[in-house]
N, C-alpha and C. Protein backbone atom coordinates (compact mmCIF):
# COMPACT_ATOMS: atom_id res chain seq x y z
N UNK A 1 -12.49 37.06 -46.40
CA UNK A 1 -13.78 37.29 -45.76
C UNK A 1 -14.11 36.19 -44.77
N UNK A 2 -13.42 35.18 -44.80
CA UNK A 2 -13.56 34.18 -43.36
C UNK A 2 -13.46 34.36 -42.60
N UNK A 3 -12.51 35.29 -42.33
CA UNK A 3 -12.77 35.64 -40.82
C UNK A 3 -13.73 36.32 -40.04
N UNK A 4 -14.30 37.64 -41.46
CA UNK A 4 -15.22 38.21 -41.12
C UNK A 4 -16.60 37.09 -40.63
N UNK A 5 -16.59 36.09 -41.46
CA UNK A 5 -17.97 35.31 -41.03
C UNK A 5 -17.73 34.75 -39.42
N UNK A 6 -16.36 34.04 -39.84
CA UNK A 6 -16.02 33.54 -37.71
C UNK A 6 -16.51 34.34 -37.13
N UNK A 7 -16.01 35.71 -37.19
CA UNK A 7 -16.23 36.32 -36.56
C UNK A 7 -17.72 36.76 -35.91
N UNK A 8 -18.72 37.02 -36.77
CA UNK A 8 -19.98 36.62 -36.81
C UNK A 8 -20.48 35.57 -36.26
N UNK A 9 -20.27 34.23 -36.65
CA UNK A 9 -20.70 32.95 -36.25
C UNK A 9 -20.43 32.91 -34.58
N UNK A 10 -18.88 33.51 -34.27
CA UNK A 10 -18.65 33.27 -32.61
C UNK A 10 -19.92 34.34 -32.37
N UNK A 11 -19.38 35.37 -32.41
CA UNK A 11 -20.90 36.28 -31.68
C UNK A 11 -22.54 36.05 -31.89
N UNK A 12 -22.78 35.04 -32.62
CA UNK A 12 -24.05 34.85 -32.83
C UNK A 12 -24.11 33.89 -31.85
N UNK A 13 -23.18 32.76 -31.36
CA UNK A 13 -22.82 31.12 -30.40
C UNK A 13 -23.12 31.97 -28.74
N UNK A 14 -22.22 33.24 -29.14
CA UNK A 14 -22.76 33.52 -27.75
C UNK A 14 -23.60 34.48 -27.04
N UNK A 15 -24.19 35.15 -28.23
CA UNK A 15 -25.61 35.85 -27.98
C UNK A 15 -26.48 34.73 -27.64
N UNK A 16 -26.52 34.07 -28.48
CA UNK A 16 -27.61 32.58 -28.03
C UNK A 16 -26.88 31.90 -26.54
N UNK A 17 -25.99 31.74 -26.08
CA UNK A 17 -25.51 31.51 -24.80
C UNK A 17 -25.93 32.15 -23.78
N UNK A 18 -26.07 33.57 -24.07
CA UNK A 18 -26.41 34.20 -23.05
C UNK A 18 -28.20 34.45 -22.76
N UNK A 19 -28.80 34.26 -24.32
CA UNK A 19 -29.95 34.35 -23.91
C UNK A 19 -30.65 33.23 -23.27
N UNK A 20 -30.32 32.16 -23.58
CA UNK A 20 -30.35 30.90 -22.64
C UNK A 20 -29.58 30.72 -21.21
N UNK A 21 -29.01 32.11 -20.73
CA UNK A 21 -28.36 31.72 -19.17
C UNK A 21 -27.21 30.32 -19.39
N UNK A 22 -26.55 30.31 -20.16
CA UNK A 22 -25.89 28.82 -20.21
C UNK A 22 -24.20 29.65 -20.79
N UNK A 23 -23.88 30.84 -20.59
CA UNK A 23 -22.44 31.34 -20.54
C UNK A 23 -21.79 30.66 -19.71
N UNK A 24 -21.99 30.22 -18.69
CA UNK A 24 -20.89 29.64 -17.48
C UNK A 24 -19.84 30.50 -17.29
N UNK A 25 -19.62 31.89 -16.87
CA UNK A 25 -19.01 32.92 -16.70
C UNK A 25 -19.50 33.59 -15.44
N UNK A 26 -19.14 32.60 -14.54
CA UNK A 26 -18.92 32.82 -13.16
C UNK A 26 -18.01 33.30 -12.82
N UNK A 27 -16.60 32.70 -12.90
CA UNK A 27 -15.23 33.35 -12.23
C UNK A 27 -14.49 33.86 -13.32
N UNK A 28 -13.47 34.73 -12.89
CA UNK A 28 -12.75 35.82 -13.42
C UNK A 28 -11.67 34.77 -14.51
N UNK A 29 -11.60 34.98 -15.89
CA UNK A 29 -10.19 34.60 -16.71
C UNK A 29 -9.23 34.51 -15.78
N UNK A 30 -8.61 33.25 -15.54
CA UNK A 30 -7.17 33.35 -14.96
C UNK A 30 -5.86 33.46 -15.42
N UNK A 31 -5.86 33.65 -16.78
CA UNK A 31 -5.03 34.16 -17.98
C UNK A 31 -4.82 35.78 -17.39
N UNK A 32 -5.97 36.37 -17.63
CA UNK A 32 -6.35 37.64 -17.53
C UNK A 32 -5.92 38.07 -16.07
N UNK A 33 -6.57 37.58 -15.33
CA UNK A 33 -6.12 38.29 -14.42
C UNK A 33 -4.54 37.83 -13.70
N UNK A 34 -4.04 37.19 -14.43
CA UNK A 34 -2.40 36.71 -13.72
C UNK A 34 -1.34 37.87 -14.63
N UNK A 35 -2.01 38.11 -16.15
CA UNK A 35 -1.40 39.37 -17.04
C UNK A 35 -1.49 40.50 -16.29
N UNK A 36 -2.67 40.94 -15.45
CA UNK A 36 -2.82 42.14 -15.13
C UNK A 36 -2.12 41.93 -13.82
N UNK A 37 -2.13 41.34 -13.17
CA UNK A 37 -1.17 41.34 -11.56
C UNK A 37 0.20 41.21 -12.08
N UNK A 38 0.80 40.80 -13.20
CA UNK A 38 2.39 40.58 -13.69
C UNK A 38 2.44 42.24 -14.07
N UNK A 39 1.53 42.51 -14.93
CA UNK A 39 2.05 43.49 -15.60
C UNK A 39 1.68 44.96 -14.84
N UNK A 40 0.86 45.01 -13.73
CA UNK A 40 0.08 46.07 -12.77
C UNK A 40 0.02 46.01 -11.82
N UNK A 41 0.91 44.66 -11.53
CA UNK A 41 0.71 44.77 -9.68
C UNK A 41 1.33 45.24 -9.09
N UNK A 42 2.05 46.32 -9.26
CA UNK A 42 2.51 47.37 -8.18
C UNK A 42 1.56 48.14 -7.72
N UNK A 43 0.95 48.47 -8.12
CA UNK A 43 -0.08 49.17 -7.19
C UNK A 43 -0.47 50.26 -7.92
N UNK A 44 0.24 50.84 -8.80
CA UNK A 44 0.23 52.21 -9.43
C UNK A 44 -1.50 52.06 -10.59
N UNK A 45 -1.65 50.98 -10.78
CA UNK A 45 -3.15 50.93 -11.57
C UNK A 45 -4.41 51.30 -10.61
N UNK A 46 -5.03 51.99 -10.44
CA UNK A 46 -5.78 51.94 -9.58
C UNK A 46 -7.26 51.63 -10.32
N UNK A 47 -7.51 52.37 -11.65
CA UNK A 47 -9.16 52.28 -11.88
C UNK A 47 -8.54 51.28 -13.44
N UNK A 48 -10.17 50.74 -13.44
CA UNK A 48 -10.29 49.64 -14.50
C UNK A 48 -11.06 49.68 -15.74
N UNK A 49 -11.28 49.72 -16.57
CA UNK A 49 -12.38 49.69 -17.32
C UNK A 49 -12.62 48.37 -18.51
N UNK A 50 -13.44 47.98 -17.95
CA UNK A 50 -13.85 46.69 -18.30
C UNK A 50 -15.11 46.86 -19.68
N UNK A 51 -14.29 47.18 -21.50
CA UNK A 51 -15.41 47.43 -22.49
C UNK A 51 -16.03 46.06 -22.95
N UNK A 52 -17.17 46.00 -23.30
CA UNK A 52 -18.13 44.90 -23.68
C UNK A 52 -18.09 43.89 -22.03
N UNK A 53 -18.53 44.10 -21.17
CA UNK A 53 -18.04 43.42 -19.90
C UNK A 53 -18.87 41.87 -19.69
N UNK A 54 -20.09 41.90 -20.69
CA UNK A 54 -20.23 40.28 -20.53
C UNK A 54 -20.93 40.21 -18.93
N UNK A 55 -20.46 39.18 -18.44
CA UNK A 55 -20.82 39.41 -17.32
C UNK A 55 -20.36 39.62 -16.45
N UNK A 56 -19.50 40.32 -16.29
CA UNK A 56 -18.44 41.16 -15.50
C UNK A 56 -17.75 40.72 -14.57
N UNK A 57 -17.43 39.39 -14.67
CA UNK A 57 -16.64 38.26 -13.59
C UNK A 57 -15.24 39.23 -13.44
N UNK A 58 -14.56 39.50 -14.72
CA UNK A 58 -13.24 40.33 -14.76
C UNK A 58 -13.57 41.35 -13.42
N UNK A 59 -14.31 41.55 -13.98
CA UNK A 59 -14.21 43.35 -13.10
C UNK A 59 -14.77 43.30 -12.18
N UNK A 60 -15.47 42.14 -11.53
CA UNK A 60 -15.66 42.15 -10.34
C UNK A 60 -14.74 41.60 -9.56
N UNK A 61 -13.89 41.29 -9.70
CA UNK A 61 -12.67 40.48 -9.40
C UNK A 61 -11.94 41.41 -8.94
N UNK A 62 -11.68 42.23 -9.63
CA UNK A 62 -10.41 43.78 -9.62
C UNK A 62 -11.20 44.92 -8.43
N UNK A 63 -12.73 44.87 -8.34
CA UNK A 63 -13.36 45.78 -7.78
C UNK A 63 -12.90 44.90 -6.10
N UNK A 64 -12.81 43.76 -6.39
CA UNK A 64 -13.16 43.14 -4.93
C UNK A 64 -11.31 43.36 -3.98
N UNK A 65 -10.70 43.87 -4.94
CA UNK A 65 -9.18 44.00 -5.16
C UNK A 65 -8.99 45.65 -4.50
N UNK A 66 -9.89 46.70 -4.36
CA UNK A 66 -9.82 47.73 -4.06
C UNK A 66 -9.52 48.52 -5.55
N UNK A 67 -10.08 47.90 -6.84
CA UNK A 67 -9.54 48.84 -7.84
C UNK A 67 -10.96 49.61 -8.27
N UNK A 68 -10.85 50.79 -8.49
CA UNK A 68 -12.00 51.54 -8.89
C UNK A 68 -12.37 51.32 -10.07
N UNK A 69 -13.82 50.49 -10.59
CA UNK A 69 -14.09 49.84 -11.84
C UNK A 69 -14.73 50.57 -12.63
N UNK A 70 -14.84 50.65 -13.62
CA UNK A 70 -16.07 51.09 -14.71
C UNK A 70 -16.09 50.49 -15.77
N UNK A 71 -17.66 49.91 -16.19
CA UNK A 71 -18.12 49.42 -16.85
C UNK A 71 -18.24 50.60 -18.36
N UNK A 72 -17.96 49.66 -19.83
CA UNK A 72 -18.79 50.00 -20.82
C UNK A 72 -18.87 49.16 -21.71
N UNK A 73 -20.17 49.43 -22.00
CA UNK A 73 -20.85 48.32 -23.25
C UNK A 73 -20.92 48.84 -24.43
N UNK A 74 -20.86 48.07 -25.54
CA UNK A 74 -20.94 48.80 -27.04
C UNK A 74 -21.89 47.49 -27.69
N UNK A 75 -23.17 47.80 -28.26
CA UNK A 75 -23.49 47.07 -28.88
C UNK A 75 -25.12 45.99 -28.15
N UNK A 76 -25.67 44.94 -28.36
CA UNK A 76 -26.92 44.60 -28.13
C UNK A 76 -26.65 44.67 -26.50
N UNK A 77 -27.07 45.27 -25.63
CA UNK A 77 -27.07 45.53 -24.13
C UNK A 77 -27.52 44.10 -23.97
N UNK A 78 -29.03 43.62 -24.19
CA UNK A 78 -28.96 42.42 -23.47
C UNK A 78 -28.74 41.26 -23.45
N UNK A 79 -27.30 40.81 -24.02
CA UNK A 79 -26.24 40.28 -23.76
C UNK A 79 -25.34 40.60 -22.76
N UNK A 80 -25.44 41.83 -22.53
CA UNK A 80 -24.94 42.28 -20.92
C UNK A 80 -25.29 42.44 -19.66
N UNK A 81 -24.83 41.15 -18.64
CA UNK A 81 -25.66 41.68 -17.41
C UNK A 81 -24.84 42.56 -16.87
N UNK A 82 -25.55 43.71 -17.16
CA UNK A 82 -25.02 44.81 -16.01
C UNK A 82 -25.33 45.10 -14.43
N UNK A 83 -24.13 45.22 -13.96
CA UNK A 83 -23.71 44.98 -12.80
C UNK A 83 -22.85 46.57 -11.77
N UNK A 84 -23.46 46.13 -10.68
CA UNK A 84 -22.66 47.66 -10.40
C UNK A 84 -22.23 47.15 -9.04
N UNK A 85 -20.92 47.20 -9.40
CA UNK A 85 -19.80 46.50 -8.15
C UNK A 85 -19.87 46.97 -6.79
């Protein structure tokens, strides 16, 4: 059951992050997006879907890329700034 609580404890660290504006999730994962250009950059990916999107640095990144994005959220919305690319 430890993990179940981590698991809890992280999402509670950053519900409170976000309701204080203090996420610092400005620019896009560069992990993330170097996986998706290795593993999709031929061109053949065209649309994205970005679930629980946070604040949608990912997917605005890919939108600014010519990829057709869509957003979905599961769970307390305002923790999500939603955004429409």
């Amino acid at each position: 059951m430890q993990a179940s609580s981590n698991l809890k404890n992280n999402a509670d660290v950053w519900k409170q992050l976000y309701a204080e504006g203090k996420n610092d999730l400005r620019y896009p994962n560069d992990v993330f997006v170097r996986c998706c250009y290795r593993y999709f950059g031929s061109g053949s990916v065209r649309n994205i879907l970005d679930y629980g999107f946070g604040t949608g640095v990912n997917l605005l990144h890919f939108h600014g890329h010519g990829k057709k994005s869509y957003l979905l959220s599961k769970g307390d919305k305002t923790n999500d700034k939603e955004r429409k690319p």
